[in-house]
Each structure stands twice: as C-alpha cells, then as structure tokens.
PDB file of N, CA and C in Angstrom:
ATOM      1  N   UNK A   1      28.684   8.136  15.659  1.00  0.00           N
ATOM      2  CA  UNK A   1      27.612   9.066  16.002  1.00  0.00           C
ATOM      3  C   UNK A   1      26.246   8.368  16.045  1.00  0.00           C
ATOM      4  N   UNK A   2      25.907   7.495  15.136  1.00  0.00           N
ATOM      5  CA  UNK A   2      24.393   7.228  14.988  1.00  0.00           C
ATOM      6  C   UNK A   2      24.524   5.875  16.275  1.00  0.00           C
ATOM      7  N   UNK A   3      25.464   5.396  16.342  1.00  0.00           N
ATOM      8  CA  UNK A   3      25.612   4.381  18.010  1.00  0.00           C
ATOM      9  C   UNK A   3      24.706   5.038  18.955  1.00  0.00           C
ATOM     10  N   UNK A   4      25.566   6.078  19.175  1.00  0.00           N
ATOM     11  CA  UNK A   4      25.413   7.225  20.477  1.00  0.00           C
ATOM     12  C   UNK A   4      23.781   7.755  20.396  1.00  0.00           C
ATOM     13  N   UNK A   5      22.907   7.816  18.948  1.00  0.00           N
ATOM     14  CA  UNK A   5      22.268   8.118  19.248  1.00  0.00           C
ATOM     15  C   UNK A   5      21.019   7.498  19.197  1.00  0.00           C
ATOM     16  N   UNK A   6      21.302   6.310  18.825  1.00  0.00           N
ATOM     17  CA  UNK A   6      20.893   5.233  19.388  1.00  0.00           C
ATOM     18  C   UNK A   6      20.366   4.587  20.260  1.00  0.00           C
ATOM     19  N   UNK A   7      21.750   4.403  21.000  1.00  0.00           N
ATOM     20  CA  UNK A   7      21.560   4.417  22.426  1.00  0.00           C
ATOM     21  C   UNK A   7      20.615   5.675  23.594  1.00  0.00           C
ATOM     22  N   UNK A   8      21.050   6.423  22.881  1.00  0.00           N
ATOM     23  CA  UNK A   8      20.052   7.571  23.899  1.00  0.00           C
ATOM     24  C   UNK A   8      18.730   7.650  23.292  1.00  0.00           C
ATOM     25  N   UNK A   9      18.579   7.134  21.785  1.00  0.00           N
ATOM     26  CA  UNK A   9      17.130   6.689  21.757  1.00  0.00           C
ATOM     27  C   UNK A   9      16.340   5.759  22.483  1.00  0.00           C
ATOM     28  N   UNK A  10      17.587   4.878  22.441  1.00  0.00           N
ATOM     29  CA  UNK A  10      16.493   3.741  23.240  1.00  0.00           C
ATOM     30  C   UNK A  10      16.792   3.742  25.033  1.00  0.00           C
ATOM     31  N   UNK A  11      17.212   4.281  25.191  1.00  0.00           N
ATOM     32  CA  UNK A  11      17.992   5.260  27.054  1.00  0.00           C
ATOM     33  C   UNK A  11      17.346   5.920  27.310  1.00  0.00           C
ATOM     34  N   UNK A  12      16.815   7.054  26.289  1.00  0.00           N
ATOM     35  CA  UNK A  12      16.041   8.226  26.851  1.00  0.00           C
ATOM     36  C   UNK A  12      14.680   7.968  26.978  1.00  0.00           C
ATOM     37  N   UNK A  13      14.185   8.925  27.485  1.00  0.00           N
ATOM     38  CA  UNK A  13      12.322   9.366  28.015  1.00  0.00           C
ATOM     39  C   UNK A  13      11.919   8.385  26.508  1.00  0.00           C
ATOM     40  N   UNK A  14      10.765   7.621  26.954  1.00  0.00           N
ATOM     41  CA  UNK A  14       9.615   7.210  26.306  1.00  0.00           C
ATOM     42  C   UNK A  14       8.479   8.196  25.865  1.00  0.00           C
ATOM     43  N   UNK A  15       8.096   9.092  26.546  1.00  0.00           N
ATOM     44  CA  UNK A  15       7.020   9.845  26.559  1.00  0.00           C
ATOM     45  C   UNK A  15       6.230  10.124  25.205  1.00  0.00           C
ATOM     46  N   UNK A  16       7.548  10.687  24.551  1.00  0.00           N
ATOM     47  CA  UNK A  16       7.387  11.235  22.942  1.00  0.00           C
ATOM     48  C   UNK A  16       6.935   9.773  22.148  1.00  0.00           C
ATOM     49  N   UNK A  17       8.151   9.004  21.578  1.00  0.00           N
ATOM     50  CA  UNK A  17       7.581   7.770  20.762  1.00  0.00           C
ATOM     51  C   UNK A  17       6.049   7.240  21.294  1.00  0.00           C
ATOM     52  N   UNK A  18       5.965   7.113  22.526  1.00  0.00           N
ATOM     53  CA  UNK A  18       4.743   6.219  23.171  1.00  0.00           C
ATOM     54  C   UNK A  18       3.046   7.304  22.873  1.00  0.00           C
ATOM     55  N   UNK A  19       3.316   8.673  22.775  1.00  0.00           N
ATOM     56  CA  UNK A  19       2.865   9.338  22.031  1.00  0.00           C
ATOM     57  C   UNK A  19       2.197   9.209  20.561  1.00  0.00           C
ATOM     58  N   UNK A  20       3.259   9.061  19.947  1.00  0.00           N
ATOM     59  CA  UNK A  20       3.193   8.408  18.254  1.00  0.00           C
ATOM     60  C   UNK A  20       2.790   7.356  18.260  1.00  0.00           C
ATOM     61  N   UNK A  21       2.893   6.734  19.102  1.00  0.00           N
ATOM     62  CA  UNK A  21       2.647   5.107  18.937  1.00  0.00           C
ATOM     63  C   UNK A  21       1.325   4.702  19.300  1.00  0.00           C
ATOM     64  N   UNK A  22       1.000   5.628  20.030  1.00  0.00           N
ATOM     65  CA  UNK A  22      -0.911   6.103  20.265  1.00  0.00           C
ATOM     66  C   UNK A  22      -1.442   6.453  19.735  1.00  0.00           C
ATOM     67  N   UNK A  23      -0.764   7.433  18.758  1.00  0.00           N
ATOM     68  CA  UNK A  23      -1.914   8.334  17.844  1.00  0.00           C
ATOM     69  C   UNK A  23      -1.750   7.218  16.195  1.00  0.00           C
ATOM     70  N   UNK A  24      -0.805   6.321  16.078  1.00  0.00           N
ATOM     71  CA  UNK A  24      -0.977   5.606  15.031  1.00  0.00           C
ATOM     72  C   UNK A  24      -1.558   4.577  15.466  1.00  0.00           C
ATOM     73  N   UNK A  25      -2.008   4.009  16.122  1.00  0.00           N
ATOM     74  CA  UNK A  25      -2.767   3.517  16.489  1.00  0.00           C
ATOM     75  C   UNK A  25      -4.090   3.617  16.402  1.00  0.00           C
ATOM     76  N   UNK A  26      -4.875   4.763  16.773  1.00  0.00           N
ATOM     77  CA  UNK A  26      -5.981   5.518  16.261  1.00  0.00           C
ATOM     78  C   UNK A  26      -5.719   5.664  14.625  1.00  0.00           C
ATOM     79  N   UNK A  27      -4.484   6.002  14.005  1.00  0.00           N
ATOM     80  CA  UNK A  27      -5.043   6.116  12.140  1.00  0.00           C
ATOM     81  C   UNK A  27      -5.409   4.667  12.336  1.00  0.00           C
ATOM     82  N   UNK A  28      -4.725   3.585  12.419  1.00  0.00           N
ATOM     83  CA  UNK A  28      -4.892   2.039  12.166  1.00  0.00           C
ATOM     84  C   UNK A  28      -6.226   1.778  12.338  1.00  0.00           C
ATOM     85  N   UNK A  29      -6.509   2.288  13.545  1.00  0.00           N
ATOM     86  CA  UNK A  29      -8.343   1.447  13.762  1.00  0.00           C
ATOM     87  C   UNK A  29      -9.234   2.646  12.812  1.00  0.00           C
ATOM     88  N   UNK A  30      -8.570   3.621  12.335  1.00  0.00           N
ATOM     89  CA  UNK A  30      -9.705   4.452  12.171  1.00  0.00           C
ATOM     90  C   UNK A  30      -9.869   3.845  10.238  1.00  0.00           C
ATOM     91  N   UNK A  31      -9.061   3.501   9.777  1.00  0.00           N
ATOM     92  CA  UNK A  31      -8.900   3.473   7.847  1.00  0.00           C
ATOM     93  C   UNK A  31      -9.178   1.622   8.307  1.00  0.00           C
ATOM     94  N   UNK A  32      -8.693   0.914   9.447  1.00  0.00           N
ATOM     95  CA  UNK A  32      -9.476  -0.412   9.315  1.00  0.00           C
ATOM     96  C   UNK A  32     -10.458  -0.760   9.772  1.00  0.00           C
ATOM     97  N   UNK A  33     -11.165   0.353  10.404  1.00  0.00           N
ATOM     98  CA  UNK A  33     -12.746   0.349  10.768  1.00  0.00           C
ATOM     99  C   UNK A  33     -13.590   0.333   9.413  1.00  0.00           C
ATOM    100  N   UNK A  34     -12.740   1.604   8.831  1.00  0.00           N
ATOM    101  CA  UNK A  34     -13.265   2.458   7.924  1.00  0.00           C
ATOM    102  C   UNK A  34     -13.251   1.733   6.604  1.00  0.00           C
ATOM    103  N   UNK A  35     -12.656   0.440   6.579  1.00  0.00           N
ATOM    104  CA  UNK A  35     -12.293   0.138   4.839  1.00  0.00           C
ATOM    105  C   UNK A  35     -13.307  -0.944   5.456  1.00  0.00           C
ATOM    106  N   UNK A  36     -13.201  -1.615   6.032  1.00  0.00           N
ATOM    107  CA  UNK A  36     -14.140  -2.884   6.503  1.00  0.00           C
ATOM    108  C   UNK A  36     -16.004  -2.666   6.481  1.00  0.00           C
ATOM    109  N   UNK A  37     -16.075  -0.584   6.790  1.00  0.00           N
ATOM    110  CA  UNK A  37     -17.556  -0.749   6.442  1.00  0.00           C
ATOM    111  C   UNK A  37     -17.952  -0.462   4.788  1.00  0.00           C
ATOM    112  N   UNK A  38     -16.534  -0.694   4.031  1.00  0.00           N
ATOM    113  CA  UNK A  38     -17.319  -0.410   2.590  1.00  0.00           C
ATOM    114  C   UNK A  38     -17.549  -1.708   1.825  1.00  0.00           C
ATOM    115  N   UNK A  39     -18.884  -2.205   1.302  1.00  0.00           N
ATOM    116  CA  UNK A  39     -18.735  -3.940   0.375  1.00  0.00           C
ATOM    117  C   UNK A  39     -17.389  -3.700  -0.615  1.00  0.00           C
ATOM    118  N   UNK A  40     -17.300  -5.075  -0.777  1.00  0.00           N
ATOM    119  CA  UNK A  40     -16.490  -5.496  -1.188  1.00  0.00           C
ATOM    120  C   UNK A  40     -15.304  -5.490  -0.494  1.00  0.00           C
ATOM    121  N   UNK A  41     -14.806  -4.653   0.398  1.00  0.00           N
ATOM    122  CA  UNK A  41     -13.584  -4.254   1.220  1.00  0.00           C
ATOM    123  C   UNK A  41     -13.126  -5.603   2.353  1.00  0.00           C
ATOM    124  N   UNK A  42     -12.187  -6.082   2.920  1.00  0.00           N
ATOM    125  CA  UNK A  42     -11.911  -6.100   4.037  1.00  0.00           C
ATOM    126  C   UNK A  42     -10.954  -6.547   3.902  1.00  0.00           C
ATOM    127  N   UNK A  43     -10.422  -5.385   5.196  1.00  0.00           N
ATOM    128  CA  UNK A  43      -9.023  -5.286   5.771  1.00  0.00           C
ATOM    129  C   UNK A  43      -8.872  -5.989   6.824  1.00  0.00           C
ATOM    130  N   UNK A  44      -7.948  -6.416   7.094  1.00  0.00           N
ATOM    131  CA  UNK A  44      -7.209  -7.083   8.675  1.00  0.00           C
ATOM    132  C   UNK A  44      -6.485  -6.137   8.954  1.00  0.00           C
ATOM    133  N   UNK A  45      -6.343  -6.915  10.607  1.00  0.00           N
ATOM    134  CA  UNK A  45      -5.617  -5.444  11.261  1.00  0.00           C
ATOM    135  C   UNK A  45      -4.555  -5.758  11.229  1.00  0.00           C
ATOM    136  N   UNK A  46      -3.288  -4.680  10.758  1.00  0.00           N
ATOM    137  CA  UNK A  46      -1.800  -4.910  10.346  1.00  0.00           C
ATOM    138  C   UNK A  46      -0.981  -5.339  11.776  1.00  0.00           C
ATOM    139  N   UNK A  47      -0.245  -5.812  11.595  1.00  0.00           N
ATOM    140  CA  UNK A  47       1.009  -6.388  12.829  1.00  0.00           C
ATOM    141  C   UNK A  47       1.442  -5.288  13.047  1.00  0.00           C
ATOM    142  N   UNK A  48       1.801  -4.398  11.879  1.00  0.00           N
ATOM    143  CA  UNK A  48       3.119  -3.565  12.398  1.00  0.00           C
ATOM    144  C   UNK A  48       3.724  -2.676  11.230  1.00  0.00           C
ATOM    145  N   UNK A  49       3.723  -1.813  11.085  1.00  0.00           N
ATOM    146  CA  UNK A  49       4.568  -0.487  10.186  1.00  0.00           C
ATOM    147  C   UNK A  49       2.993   0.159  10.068  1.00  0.00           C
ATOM    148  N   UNK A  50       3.056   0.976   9.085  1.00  0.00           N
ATOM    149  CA  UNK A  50       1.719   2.010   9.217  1.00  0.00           C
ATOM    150  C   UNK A  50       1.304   1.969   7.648  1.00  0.00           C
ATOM    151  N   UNK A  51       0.882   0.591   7.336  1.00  0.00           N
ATOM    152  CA  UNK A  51       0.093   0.257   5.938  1.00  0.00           C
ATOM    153  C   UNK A  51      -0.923  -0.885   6.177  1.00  0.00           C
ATOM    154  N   UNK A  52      -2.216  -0.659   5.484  1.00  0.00           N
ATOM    155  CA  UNK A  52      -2.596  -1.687   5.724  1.00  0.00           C
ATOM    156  C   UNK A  52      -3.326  -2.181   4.289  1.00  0.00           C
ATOM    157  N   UNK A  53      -3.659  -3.794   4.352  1.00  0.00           N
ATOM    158  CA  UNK A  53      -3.292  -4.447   2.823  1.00  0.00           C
ATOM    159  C   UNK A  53      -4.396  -4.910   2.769  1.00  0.00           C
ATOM    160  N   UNK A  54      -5.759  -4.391   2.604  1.00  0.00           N
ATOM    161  CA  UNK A  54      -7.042  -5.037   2.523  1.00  0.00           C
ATOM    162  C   UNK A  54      -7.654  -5.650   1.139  1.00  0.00           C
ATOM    163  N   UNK A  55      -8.162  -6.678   1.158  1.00  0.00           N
ATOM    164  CA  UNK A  55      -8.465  -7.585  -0.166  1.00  0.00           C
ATOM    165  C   UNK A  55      -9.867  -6.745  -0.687  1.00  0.00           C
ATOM    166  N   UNK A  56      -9.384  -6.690  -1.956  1.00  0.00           N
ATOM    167  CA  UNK A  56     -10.704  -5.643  -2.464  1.00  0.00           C
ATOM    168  C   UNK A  56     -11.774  -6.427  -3.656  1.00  0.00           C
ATOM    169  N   UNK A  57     -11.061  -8.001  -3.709  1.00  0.00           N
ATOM    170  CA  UNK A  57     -11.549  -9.177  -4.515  1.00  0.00           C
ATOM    171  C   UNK A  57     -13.262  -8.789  -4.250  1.00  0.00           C
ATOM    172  N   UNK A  58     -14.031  -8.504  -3.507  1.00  0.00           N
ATOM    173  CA  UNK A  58     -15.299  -8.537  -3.345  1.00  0.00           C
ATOM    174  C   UNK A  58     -15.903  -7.115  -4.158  1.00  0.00           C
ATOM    175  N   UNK A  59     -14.818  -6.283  -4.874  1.00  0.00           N
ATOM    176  CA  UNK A  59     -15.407  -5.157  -5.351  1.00  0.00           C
ATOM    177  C   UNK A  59     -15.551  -5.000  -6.997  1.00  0.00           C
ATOM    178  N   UNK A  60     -15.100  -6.503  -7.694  1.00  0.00           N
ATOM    179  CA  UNK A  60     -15.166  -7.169  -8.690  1.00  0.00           C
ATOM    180  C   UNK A  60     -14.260  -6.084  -9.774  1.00  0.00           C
ATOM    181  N   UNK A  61     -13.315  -5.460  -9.020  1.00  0.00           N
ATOM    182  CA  UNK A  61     -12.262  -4.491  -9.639  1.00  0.00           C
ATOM    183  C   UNK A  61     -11.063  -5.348  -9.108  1.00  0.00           C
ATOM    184  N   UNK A  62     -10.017  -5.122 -10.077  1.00  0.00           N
ATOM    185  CA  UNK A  62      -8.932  -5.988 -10.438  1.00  0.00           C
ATOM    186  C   UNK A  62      -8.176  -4.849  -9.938  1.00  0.00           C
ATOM    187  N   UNK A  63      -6.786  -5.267  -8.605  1.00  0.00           N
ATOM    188  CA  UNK A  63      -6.056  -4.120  -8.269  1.00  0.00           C
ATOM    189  C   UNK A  63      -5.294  -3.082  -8.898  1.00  0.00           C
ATOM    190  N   UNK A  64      -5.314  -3.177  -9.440  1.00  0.00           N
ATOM    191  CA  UNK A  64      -4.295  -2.465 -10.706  1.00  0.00           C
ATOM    192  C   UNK A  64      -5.310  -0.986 -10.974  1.00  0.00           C
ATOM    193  N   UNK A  65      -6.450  -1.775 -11.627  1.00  0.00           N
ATOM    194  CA  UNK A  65      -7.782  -0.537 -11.972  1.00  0.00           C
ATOM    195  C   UNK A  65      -7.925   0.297 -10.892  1.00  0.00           C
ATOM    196  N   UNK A  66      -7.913  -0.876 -10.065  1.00  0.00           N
ATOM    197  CA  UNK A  66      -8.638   0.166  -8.702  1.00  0.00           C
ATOM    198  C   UNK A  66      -7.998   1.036  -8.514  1.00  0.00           C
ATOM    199  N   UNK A  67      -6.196   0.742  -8.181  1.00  0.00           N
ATOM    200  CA  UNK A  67      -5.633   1.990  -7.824  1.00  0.00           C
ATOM    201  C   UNK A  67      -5.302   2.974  -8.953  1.00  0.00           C
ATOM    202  N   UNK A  68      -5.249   2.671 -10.181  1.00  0.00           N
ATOM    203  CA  UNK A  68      -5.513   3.438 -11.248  1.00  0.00           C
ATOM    204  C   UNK A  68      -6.688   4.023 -11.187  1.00  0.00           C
ATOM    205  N   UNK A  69      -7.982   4.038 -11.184  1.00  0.00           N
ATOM    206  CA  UNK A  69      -8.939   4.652 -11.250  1.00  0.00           C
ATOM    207  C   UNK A  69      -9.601   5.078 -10.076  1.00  0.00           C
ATOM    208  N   UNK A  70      -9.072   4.774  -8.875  1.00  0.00           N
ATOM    209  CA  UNK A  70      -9.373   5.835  -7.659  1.00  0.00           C
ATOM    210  C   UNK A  70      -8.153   6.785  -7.574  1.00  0.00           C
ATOM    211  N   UNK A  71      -7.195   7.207  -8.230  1.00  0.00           N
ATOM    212  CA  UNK A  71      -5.953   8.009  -7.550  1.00  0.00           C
ATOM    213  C   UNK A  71      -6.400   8.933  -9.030  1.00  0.00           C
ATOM    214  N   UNK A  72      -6.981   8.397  -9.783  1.00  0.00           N
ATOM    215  CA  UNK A  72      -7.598   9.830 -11.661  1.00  0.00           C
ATOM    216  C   UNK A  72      -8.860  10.425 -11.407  1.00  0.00           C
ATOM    217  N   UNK A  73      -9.790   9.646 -10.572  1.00  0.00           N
ATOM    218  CA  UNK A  73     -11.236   9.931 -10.649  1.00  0.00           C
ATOM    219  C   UNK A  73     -11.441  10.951  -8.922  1.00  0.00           C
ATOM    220  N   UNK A  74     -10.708  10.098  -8.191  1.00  0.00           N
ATOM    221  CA  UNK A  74     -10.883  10.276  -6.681  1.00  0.00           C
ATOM    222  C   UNK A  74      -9.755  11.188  -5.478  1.00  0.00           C
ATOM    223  N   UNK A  75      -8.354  11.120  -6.330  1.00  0.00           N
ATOM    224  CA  UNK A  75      -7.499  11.864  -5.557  1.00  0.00           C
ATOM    225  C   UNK A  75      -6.861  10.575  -4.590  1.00  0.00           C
ATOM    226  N   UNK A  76      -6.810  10.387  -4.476  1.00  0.00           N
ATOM    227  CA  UNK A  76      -6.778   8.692  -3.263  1.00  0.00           C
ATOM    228  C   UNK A  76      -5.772   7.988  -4.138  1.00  0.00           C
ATOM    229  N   UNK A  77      -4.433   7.951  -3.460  1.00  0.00           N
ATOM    230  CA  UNK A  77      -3.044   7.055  -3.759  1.00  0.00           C
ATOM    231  C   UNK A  77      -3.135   5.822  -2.840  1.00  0.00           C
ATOM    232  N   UNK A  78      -2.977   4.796  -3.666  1.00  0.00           N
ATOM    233  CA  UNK A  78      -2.975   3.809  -3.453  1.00  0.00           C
ATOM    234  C   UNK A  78      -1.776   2.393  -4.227  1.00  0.00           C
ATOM    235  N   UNK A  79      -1.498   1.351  -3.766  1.00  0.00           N
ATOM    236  CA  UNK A  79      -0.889   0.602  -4.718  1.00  0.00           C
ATOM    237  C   UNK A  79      -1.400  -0.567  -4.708  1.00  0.00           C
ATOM    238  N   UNK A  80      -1.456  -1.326  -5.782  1.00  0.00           N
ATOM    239  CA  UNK A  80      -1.951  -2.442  -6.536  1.00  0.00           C
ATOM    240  C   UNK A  80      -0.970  -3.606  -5.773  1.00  0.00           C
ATOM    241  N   UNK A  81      -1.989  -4.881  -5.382  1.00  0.00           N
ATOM    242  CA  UNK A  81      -1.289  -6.190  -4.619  1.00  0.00           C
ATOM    243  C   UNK A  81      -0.063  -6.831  -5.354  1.00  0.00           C
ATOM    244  N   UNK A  82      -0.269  -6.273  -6.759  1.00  0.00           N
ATOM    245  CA  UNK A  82       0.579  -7.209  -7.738  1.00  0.00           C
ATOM    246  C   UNK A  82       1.890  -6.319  -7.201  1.00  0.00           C
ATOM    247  N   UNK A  83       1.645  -5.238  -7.060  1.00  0.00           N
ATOM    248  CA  UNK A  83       3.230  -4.320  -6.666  1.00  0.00           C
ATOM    249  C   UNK A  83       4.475  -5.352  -5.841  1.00  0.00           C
ATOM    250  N   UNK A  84       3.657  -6.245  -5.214  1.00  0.00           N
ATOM    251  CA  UNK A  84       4.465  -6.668  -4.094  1.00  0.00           C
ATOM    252  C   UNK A  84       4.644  -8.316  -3.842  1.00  0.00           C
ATOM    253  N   UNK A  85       4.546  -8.885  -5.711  1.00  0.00           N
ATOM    254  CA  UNK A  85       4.638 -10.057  -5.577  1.00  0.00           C
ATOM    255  C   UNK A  85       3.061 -10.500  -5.837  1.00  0.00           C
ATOM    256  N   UNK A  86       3.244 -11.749  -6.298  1.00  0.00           N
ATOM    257  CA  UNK A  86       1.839 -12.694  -7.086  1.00  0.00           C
ATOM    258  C   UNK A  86       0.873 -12.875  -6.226  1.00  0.00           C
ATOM    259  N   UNK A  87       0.581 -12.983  -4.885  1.00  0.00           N
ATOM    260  CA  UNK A  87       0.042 -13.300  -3.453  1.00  0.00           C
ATOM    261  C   UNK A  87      -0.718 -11.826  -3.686  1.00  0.00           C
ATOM    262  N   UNK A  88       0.138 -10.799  -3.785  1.00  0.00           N
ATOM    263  CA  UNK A  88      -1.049  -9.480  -3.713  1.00  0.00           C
ATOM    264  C   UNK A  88      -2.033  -9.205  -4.285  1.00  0.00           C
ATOM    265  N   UNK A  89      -2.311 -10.277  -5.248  1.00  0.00           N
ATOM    266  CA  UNK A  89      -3.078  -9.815  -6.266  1.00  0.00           C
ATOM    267  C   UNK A  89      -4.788 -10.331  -5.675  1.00  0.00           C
ATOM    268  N   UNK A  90      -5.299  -9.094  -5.686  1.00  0.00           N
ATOM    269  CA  UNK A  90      -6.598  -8.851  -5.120  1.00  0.00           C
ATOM    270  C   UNK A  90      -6.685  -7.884  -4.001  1.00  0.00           C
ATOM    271  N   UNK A  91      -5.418  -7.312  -3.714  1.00  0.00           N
ATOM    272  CA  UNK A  91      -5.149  -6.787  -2.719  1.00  0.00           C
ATOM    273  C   UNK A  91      -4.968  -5.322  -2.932  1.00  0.00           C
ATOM    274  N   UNK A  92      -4.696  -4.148  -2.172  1.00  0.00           N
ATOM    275  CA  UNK A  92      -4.002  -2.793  -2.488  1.00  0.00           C
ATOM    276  C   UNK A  92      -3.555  -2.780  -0.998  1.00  0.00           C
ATOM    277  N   UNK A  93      -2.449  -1.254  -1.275  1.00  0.00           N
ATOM    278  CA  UNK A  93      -2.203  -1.098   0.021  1.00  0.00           C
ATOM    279  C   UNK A  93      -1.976   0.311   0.415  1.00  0.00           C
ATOM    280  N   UNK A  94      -2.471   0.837   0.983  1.00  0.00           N
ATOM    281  CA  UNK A  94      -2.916   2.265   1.369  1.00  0.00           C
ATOM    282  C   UNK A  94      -1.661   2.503   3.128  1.00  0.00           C
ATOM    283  N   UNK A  95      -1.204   3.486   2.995  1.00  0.00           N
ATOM    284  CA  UNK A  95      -0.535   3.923   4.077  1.00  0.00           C
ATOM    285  C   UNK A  95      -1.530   5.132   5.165  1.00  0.00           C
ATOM    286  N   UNK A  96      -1.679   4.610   6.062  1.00  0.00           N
ATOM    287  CA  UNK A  96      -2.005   5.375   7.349  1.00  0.00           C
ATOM    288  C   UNK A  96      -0.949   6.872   8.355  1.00  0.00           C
ATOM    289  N   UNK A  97       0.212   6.865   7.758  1.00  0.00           N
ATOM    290  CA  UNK A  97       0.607   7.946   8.317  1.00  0.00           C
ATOM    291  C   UNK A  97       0.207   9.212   7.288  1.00  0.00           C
ATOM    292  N   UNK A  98      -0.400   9.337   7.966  1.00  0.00           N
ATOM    293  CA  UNK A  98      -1.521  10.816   7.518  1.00  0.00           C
ATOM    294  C   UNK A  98      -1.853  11.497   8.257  1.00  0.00           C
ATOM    295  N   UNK A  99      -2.554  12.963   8.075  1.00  0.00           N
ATOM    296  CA  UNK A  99      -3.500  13.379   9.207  1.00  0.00           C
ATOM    297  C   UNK A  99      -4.601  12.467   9.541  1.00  0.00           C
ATOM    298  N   UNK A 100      -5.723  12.813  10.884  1.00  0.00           N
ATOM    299  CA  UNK A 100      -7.136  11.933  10.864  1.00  0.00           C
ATOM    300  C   UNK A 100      -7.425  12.391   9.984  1.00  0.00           C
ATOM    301  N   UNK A 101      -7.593  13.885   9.572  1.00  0.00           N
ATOM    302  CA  UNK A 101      -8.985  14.343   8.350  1.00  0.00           C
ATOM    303  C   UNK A 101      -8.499  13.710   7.417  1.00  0.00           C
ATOM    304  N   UNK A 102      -7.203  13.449   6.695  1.00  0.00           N
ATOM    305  CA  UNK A 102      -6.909  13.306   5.192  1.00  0.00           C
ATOM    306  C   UNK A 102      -7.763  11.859   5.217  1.00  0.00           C
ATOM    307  N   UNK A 103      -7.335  10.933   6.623  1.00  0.00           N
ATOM    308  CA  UNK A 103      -7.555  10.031   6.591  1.00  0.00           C
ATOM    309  C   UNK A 103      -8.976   9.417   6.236  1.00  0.00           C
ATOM    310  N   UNK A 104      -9.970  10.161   7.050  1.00  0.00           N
ATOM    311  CA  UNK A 104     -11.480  10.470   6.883  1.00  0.00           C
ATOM    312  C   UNK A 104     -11.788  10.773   5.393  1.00  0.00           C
ATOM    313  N   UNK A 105     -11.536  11.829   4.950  1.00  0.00           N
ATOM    314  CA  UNK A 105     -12.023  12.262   3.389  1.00  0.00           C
ATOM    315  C   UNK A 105     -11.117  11.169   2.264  1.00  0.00           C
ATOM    316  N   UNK A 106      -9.963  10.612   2.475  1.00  0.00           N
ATOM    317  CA  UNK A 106      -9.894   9.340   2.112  1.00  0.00           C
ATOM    318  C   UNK A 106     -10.918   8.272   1.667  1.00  0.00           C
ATOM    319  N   UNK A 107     -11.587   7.946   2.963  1.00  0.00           N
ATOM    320  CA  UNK A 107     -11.761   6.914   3.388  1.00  0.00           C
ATOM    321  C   UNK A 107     -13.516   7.068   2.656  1.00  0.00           C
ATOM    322  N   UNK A 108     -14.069   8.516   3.003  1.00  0.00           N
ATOM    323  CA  UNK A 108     -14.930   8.705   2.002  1.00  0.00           C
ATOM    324  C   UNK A 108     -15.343   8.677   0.741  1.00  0.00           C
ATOM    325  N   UNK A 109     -13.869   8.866  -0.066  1.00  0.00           N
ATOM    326  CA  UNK A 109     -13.908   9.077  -1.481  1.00  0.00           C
ATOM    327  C   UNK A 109     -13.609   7.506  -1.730  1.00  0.00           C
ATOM    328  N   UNK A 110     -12.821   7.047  -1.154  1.00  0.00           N
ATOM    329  CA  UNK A 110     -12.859   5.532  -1.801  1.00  0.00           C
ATOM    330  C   UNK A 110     -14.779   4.538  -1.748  1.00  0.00           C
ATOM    331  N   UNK A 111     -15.369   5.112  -0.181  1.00  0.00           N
ATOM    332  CA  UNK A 111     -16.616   4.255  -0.334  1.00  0.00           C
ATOM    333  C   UNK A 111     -17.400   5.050  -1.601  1.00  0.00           C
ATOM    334  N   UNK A 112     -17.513   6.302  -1.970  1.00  0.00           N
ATOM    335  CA  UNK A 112     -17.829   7.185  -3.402  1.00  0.00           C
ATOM    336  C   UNK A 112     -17.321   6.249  -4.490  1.00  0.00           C
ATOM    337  N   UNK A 113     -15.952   5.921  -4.566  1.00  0.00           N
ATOM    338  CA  UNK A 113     -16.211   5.495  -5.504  1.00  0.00           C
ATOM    339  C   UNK A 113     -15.941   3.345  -6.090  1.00  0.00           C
ATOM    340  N   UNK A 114     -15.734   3.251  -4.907  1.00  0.00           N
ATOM    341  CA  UNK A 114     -16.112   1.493  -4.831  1.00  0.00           C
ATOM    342  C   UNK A 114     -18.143   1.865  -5.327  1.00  0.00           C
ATOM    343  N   UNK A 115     -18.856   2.479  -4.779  1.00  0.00           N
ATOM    344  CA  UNK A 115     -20.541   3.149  -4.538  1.00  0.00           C
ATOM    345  C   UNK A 115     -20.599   3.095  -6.174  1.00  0.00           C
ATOM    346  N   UNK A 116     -20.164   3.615  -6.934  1.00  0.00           N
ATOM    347  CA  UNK A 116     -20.011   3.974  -8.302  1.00  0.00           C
ATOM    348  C   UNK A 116     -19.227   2.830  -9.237  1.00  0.00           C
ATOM    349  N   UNK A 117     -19.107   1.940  -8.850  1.00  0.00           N
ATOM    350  CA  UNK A 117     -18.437   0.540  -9.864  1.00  0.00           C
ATOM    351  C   UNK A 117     -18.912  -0.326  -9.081  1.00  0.00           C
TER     352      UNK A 117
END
C-alpha cells in the first residue's frame, strides 16, 4: 500500500506540495530575517527541513538558559545546541512550521527578552 502511494505521490499533480513549499519558504525568510535583526542573534539560512539553528553566542546567554528562560518567562519553545551534540553549543533551534502570526509574536517575545538580559 504505502508503494502505491508513493508512487502517486510522486505521479500525481504538484500543485498542492509546491504550495507548501512556498508558504515555508516565507516562515524561513520570515524567523531568519527576523532572528538576524535581534543583537546577539544570527541565523543562516537552513538547507532544508523547517528548523533553523542560529548562534546566540553574541547574547552572552549560554543555550541551555536561554531556552530555559525564554520558554518560563516568554512562552517561546525552543532547544538548546547541546541537545544535538558538542558543536551545538552556542546554538538553539527553533522550528518554523507554524502559523505567520505565531511566528511574528515569537519572534517578538524572543527580541523582549534577549532586550532584557
């Protein structure tokens, strides 16, 4: 069964995926526009899946805190670089499949509270 549908995934109309694949596109530029205008922040733009892993070393918060104390103080889920191996560390990583607004009032509350430490 999952062959078959498979195949007619990748057989059938484009229209729909190429759809999705536009509008994530817009979250991507909109949370890596958006993390890049706060100090300390910057993100690169991801290759590919719908997360992106911006170094927060310039916000003199250690990843761990950060996502501990923006997801208690701020509402804003996030995970710590160390989550994902020794290399992450300085890093977090925030997922983009969201609405735009969540994405926006996100993106606000984190420059609130990077603004505040």
């Amino acid at each position: 069964f999952t062959q078959i549908a498979t195949l007619e995934a990748m057989n059938g109309p484009q229209d729909e995926p190429m759809k999705m694949v536009e509008e994530f596109k817009k979250r991507r530029d909109v949370i890596v526009n958006g993390l890049n205008s706060i100090n300390g922040i910057k993100c690169p733009m991801p290759g590919g899946a719908f997360y992106v892993f911006p170094s927060i070393e310039g916000t003199g918060i250690s990843s761990k805190q950060f996502a501990n104390d923006l997801l208690e103080k701020h509402g804003v889920a996030c995970l710590a670089g160390e989550s994902f191996g020794k290399y992450g560390k300085g890093c977090i990583r925030f997922s983009f499949a969201n609405s735009m607004e969540n994405l926006n009032e996100a993106l606000e509350r984190i420059k609130k509270f990077v603004a505040e430490n």
